[in-house]
Protein backbone atom coordinates (compact mmCIF):
# COMPACT_ATOMS: atom_id res chain seq x y z
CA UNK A 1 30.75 -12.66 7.03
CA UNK A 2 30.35 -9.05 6.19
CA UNK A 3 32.60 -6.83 4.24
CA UNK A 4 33.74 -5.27 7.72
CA UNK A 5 34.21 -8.75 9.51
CA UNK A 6 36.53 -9.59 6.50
CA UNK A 7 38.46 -6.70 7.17
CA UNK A 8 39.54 -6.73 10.31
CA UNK A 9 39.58 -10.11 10.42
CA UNK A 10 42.43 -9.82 6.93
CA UNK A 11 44.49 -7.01 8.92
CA UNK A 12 44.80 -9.26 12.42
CA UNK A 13 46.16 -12.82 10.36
CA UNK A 14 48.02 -10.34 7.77
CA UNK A 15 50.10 -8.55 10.93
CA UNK A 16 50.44 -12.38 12.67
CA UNK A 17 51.87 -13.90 9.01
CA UNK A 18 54.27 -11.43 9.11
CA UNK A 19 55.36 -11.67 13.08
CA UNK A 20 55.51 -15.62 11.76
CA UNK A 21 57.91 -14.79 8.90
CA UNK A 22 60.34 -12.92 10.86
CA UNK A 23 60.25 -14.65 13.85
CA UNK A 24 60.67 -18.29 11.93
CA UNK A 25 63.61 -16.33 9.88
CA UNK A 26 65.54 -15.74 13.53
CA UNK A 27 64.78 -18.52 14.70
CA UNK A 28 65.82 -20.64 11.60
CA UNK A 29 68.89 -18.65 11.70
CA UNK A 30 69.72 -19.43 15.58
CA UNK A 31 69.14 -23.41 14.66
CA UNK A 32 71.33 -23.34 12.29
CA UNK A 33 74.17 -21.06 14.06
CA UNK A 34 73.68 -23.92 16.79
CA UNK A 35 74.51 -26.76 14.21
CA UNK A 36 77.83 -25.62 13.59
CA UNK A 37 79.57 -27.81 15.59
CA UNK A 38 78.55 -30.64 14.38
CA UNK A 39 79.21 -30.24 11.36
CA UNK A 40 81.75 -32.26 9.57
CA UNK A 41 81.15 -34.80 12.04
CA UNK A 42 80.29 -38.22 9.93
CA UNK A 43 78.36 -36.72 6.51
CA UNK A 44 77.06 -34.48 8.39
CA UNK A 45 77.47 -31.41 5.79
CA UNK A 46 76.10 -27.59 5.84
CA UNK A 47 73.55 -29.14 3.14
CA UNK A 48 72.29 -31.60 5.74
CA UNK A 49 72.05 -28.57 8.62
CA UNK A 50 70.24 -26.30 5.81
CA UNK A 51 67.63 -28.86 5.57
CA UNK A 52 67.51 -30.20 9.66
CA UNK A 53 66.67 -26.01 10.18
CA UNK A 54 64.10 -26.25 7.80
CA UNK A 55 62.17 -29.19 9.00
CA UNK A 56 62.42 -27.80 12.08
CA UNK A 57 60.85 -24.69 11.32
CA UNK A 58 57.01 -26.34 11.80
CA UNK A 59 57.85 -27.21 15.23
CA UNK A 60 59.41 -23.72 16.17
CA UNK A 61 55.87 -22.00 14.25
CA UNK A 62 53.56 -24.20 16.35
CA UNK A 63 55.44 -23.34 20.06
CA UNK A 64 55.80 -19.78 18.71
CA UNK A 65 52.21 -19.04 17.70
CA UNK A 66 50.29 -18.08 20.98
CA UNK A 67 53.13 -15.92 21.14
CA UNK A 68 52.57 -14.34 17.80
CA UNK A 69 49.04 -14.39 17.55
CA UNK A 70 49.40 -11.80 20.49
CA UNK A 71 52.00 -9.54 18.52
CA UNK A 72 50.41 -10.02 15.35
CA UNK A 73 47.45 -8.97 16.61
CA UNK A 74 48.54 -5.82 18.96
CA UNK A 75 49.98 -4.53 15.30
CA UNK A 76 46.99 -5.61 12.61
CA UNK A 77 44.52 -3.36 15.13
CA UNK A 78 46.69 -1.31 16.49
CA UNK A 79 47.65 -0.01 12.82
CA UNK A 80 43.57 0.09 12.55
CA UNK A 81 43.22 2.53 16.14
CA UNK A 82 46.14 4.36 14.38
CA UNK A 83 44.60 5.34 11.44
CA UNK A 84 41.49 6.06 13.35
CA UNK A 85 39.51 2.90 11.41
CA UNK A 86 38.78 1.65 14.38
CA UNK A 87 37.28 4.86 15.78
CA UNK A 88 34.82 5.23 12.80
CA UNK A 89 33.98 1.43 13.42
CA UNK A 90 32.96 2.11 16.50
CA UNK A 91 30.96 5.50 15.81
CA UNK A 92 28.95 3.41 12.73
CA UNK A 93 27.77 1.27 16.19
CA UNK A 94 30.28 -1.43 16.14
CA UNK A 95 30.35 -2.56 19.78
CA UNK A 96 33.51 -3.80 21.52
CA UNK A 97 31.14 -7.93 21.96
CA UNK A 98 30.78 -7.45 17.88
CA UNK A 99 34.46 -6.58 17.60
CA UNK A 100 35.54 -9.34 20.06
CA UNK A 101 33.80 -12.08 17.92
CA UNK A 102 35.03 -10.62 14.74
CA UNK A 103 39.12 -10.81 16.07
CA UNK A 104 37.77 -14.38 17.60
CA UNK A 105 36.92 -15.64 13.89
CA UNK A 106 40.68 -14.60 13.26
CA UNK A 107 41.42 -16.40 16.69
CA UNK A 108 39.70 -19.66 15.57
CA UNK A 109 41.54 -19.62 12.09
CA UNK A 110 45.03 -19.80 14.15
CA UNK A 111 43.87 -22.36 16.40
CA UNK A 112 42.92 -24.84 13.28
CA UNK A 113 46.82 -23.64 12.10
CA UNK A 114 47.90 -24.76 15.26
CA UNK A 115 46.21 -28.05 15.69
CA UNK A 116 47.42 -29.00 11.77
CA UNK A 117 50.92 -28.34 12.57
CA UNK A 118 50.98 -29.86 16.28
CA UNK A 119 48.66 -32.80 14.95
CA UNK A 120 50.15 -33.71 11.09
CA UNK A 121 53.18 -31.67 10.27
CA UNK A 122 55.42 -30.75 13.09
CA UNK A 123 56.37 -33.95 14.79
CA UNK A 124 56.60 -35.97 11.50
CA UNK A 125 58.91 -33.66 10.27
CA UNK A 126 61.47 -32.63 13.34
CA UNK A 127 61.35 -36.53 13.94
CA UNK A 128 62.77 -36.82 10.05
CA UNK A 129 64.98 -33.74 11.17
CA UNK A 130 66.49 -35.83 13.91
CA UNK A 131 66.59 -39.32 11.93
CA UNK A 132 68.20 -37.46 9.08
CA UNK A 133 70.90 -36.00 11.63
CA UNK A 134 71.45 -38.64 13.54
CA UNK A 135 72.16 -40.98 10.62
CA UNK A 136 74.32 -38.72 9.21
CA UNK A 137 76.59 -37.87 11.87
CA UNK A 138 76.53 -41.53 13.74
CA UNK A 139 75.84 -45.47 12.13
CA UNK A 140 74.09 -46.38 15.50
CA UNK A 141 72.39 -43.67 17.90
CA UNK A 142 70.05 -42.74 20.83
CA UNK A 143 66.99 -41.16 20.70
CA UNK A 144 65.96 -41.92 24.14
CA UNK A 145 68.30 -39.90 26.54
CA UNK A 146 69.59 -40.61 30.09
CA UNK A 147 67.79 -44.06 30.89
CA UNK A 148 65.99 -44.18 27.82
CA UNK A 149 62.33 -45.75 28.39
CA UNK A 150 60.96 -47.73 30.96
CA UNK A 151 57.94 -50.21 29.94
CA UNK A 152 56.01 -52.69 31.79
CA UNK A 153 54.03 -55.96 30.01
CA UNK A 154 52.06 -58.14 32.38
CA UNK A 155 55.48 -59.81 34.53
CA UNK A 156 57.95 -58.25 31.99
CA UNK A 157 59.75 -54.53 32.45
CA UNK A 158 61.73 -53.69 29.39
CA UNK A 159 64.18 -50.72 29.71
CA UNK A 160 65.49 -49.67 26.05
CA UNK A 161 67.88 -47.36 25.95
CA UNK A 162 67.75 -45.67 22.43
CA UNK A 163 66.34 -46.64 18.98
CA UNK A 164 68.37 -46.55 15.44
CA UNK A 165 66.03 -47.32 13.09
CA UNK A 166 62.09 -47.61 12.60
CA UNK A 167 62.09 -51.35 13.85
CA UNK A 168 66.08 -51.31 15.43
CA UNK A 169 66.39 -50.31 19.12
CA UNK A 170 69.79 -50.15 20.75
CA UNK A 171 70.56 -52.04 24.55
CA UNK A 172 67.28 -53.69 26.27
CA UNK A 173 66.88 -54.94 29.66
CA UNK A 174 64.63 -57.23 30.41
CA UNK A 175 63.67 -57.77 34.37
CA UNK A 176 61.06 -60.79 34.37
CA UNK A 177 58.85 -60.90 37.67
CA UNK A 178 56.65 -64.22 38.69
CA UNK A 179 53.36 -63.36 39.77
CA UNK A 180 54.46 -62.49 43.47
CA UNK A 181 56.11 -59.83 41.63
CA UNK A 182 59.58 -61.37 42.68
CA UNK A 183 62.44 -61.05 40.30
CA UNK A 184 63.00 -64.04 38.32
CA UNK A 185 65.27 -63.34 35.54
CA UNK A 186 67.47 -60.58 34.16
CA UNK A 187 68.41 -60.26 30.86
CA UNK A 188 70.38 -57.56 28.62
CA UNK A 189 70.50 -57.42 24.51
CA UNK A 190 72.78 -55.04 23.06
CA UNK A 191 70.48 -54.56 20.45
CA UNK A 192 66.67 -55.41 19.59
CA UNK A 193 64.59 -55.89 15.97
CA UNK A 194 61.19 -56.09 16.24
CA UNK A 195 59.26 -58.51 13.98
CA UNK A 196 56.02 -59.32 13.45
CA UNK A 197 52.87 -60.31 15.67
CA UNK A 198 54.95 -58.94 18.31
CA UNK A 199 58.16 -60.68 18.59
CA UNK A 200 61.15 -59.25 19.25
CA UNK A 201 65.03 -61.03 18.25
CA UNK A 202 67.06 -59.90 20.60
CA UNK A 203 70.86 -59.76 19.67
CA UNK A 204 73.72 -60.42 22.13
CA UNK A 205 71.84 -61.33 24.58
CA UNK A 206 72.99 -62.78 28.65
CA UNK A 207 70.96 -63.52 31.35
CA UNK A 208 70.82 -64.62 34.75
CA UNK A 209 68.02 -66.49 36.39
CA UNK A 210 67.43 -66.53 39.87
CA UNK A 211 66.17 -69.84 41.45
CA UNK A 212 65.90 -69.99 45.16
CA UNK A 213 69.35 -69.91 46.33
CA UNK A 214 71.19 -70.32 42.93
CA UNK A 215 71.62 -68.17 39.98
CA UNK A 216 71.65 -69.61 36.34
CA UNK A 217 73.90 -67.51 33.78
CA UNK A 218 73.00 -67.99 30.34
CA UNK A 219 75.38 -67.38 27.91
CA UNK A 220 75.41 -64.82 25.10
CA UNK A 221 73.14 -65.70 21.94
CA UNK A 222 69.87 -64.89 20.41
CA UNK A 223 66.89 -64.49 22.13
CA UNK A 224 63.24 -64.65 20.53
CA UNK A 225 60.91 -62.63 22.91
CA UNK A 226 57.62 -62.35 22.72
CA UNK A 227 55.63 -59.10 24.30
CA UNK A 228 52.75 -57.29 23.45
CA UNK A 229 54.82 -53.92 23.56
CA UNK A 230 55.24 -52.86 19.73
CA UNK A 231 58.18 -50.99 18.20
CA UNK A 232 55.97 -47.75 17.43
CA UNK A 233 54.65 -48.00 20.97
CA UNK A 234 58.74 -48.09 22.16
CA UNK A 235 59.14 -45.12 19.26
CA UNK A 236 56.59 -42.94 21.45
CA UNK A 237 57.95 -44.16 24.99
CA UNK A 238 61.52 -42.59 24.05
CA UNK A 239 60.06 -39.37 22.64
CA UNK A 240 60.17 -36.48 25.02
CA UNK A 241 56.27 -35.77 25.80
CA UNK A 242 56.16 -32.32 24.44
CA UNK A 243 57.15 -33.54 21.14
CA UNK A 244 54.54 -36.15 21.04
CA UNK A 245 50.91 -35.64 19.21
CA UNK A 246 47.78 -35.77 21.38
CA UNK A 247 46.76 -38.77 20.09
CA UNK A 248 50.04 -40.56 20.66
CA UNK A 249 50.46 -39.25 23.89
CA UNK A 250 46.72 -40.27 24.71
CA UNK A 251 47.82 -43.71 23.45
CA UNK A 252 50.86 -43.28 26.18
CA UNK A 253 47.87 -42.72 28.92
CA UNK A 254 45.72 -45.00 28.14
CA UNK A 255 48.42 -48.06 28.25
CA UNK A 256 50.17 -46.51 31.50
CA UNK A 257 46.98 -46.54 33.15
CA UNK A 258 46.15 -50.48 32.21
CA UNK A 259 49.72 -51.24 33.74
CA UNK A 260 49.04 -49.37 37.08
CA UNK A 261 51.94 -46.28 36.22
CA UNK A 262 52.29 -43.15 36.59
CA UNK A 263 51.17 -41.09 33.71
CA UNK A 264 51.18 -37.53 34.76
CA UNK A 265 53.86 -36.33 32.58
CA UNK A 266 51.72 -37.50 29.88
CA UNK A 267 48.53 -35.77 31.04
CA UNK A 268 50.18 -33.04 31.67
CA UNK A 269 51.38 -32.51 28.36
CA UNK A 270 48.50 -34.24 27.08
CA UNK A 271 46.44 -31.56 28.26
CA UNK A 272 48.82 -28.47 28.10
CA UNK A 273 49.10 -28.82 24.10
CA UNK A 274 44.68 -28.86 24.46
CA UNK A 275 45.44 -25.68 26.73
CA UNK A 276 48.09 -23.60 24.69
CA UNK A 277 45.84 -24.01 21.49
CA UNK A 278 42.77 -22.68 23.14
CA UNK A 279 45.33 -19.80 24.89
CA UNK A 280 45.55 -18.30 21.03
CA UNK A 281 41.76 -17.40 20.81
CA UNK A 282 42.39 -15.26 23.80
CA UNK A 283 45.75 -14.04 23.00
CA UNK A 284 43.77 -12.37 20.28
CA UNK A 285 40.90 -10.88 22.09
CA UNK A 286 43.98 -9.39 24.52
CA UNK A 287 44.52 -7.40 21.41
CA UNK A 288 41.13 -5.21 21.70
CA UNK A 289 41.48 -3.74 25.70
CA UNK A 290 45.07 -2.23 24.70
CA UNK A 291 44.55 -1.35 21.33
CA UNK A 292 41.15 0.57 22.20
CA UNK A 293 42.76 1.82 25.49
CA UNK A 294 46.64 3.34 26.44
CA UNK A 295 48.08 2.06 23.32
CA UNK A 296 45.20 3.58 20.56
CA UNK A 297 48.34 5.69 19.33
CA UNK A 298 51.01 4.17 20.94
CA UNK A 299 53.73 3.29 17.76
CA UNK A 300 54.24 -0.37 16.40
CA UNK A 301 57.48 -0.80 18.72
CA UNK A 302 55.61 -0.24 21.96
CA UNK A 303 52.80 -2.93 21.30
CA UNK A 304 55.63 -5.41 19.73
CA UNK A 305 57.18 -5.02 23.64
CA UNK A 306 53.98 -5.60 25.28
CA UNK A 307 53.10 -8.41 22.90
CA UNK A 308 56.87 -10.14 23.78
CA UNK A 309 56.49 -9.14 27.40
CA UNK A 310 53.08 -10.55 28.26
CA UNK A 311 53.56 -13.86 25.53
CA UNK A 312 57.06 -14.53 26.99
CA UNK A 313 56.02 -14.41 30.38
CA UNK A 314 52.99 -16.96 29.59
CA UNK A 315 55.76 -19.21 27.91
CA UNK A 316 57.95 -19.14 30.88
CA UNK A 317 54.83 -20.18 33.05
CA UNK A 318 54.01 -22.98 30.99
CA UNK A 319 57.87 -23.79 31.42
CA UNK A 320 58.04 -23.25 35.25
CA UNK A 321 54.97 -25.88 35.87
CA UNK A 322 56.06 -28.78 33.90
CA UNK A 323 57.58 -30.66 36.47
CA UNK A 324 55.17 -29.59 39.16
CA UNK A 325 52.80 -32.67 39.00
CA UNK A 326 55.47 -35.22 39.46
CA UNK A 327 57.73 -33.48 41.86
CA UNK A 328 54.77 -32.57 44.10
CA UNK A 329 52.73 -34.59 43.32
CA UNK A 330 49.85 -32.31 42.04
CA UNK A 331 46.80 -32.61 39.58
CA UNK A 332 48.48 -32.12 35.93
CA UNK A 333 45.09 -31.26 34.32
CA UNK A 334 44.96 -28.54 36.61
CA UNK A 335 48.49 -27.22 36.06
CA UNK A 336 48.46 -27.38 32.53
CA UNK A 337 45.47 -25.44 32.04
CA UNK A 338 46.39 -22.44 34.60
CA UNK A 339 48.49 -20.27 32.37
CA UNK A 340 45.68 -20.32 30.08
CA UNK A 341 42.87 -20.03 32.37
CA UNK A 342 44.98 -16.69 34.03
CA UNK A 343 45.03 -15.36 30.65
CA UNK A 344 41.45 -15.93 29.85
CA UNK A 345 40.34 -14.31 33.48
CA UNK A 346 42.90 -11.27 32.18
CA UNK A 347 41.94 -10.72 28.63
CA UNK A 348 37.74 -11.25 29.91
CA UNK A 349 38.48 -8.76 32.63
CA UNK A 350 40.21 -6.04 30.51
CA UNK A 351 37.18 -6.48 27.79
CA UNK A 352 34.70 -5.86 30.46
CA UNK A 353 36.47 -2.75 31.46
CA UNK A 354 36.61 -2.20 27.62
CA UNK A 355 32.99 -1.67 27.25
């Protein structure tokens, strides 16, 4: 890499680590401005919302940073076309192809950013965020949400409502199908510890068992189950997909498929994460069009309002489409890559024009 390619390449991540900075201060300070209320609740304490804003901040940097990377980089070149560096780049026979793979090298640096913090630091630490919350303000809570998960192993269906602890789930119901996929039993456990080899002891636990014309109540106790659905596997099923890494949520595929289930909500976000980290490589090449066309001197405040306008509206697409594939019933790989793919047909376009 030349002394040039370092430059440029040093003013585009310098601009986006400082559109990071402030945007992770504002939204740090709107987290914790939304804990507020529950604090005081439990030992819940402005300590404990100090740090639940701070682990969070990983998570808000990797959603953020297609966002960014097209701010960042509107102001690291567009301070360059300012100062006319960019002009003498050009006359020394820089062409806009060579300029476009220098701001990709900057591009590529974000993505690996992006793919550590989506793949090894964000969820670990919003899920400790959440743990350390939850335990704090309540001795038993829910992670799962409305119904909580839905799982099916061979004749069983389990249906756990929310999970207190890395082995502890909350209320489980068990609906037990014989092979003509007629319902057999039906159990509920008010709460469920998994053990090992896959057992699960199953606390408080009735049931009623349907044979022929008569139904057989069993009365509350203990229940030793055994399944071949583990408590991590139950610790992914509860998580809301977009929180999930891509290999977890590729574990999530892979088992709905074997069962015969519906996994486009996985795919779909499966794919979209795959999507929105390639979308930063050309969120910076959007840079080059505008900065060597109507915005050359156009002032810092004009490209920050571009950069918001066109990285907002991309968010708010990616938004819009998420439930598309189940309601309608449409291909999710397809969905989840269009934002990206109407960006990349943009930002190509505009560099063609460029040149």
């Amino acid at each position: 890499m030349s002394v040039l390619d370092r430059y440029i390449v040093r003013a585009i991540l310098g601009a986006v680590v400082l559109v990071v900075l402030v945007v992770l201060a504002l939204g740090g300070l709107f987290v914790f401005i939304d804990q507020q209320s529950d604090i005081g609740t439990g030992s819940y304490t402005a300590l404990g919302a100090f740090w639940y804003t701070l682990l969070n901040l990983p998570q808000l940097a990797y959603e953020l940073l297609p966002i960014v990377a097209l701010i960042g980089s509107l102001l690291g070149l567009g301070t360059l076309a300012r100062g006319s560096e960019l002009t003498v780049i050009r006359a020394t026979g820089v062409s806009v192809g060579r300029l476009a793979l220098i701001a990709l090298t900057a591009g590529l640096v974000l993505v690996i950013v992006e793919v550590l913090l989506g793949e090894f630091l964000a969820p670990p630490l919003q899920q400790a965020a959440r743990e350390q919350k939850a335990f704090s303000r309540l001795s038993n809570v829910s992670f799962g949400g409305g119904s909580g998960a839905w799982v099916r192993d061979g004749d069983l269906i389990l249906n756990v409502a929310g999970q207190s602890g890395e082995r502890q789930f909350g209320s489980m119901q068990i609906f037990e199908l014989s092979p003509q996929h007629r319902l057999q039993a039906l159990g509920h456990a008010q709460r469920a510890t998994a053990l090992a080899r896959g057992k699960w002891l199953l606390g408080d636990y009735t049931e009623s068992r349907f044979e022929g014309d008569t139904v057989t109540t069993r009365p509350m106790g203990q229940r030793l189950l055994e399944s071949n659905v583990s408590a991590g596997f139950l610790g992914l099923a509860v998580e809301d997909p977009k929180q999930l890494t891509s290999r977890a949520l590729w574990r999530l595929i892979s088992y709905f498929r074997s069962n015969d289930l519906d996994a486009r909500e996985y795919l779909f976000a499966f794919w979209s994460r795959i999507a929105r980290t390639v979308a930063i490589a050309f969120a910076v090449l959007l840079a080059i069009p505008f900065v060597l066309g109507s915005l050359r001197s156009a002032g810092a405040g004009t490209r920050m309002m571009l950069g918001l306008i066109i990285g907002i509206g991309f968010f708010l697409l990616q938004r819009l489409i998420e439930s598309v594939p189940v309601v309608f019933n449409l291909n999710p790989v397809v969905l989840a890559w269009l934002p990206t793919a109407l960006l990349a047909v943009v930002t190509l376009g505009l560099l063609a024009r460029a040149r």
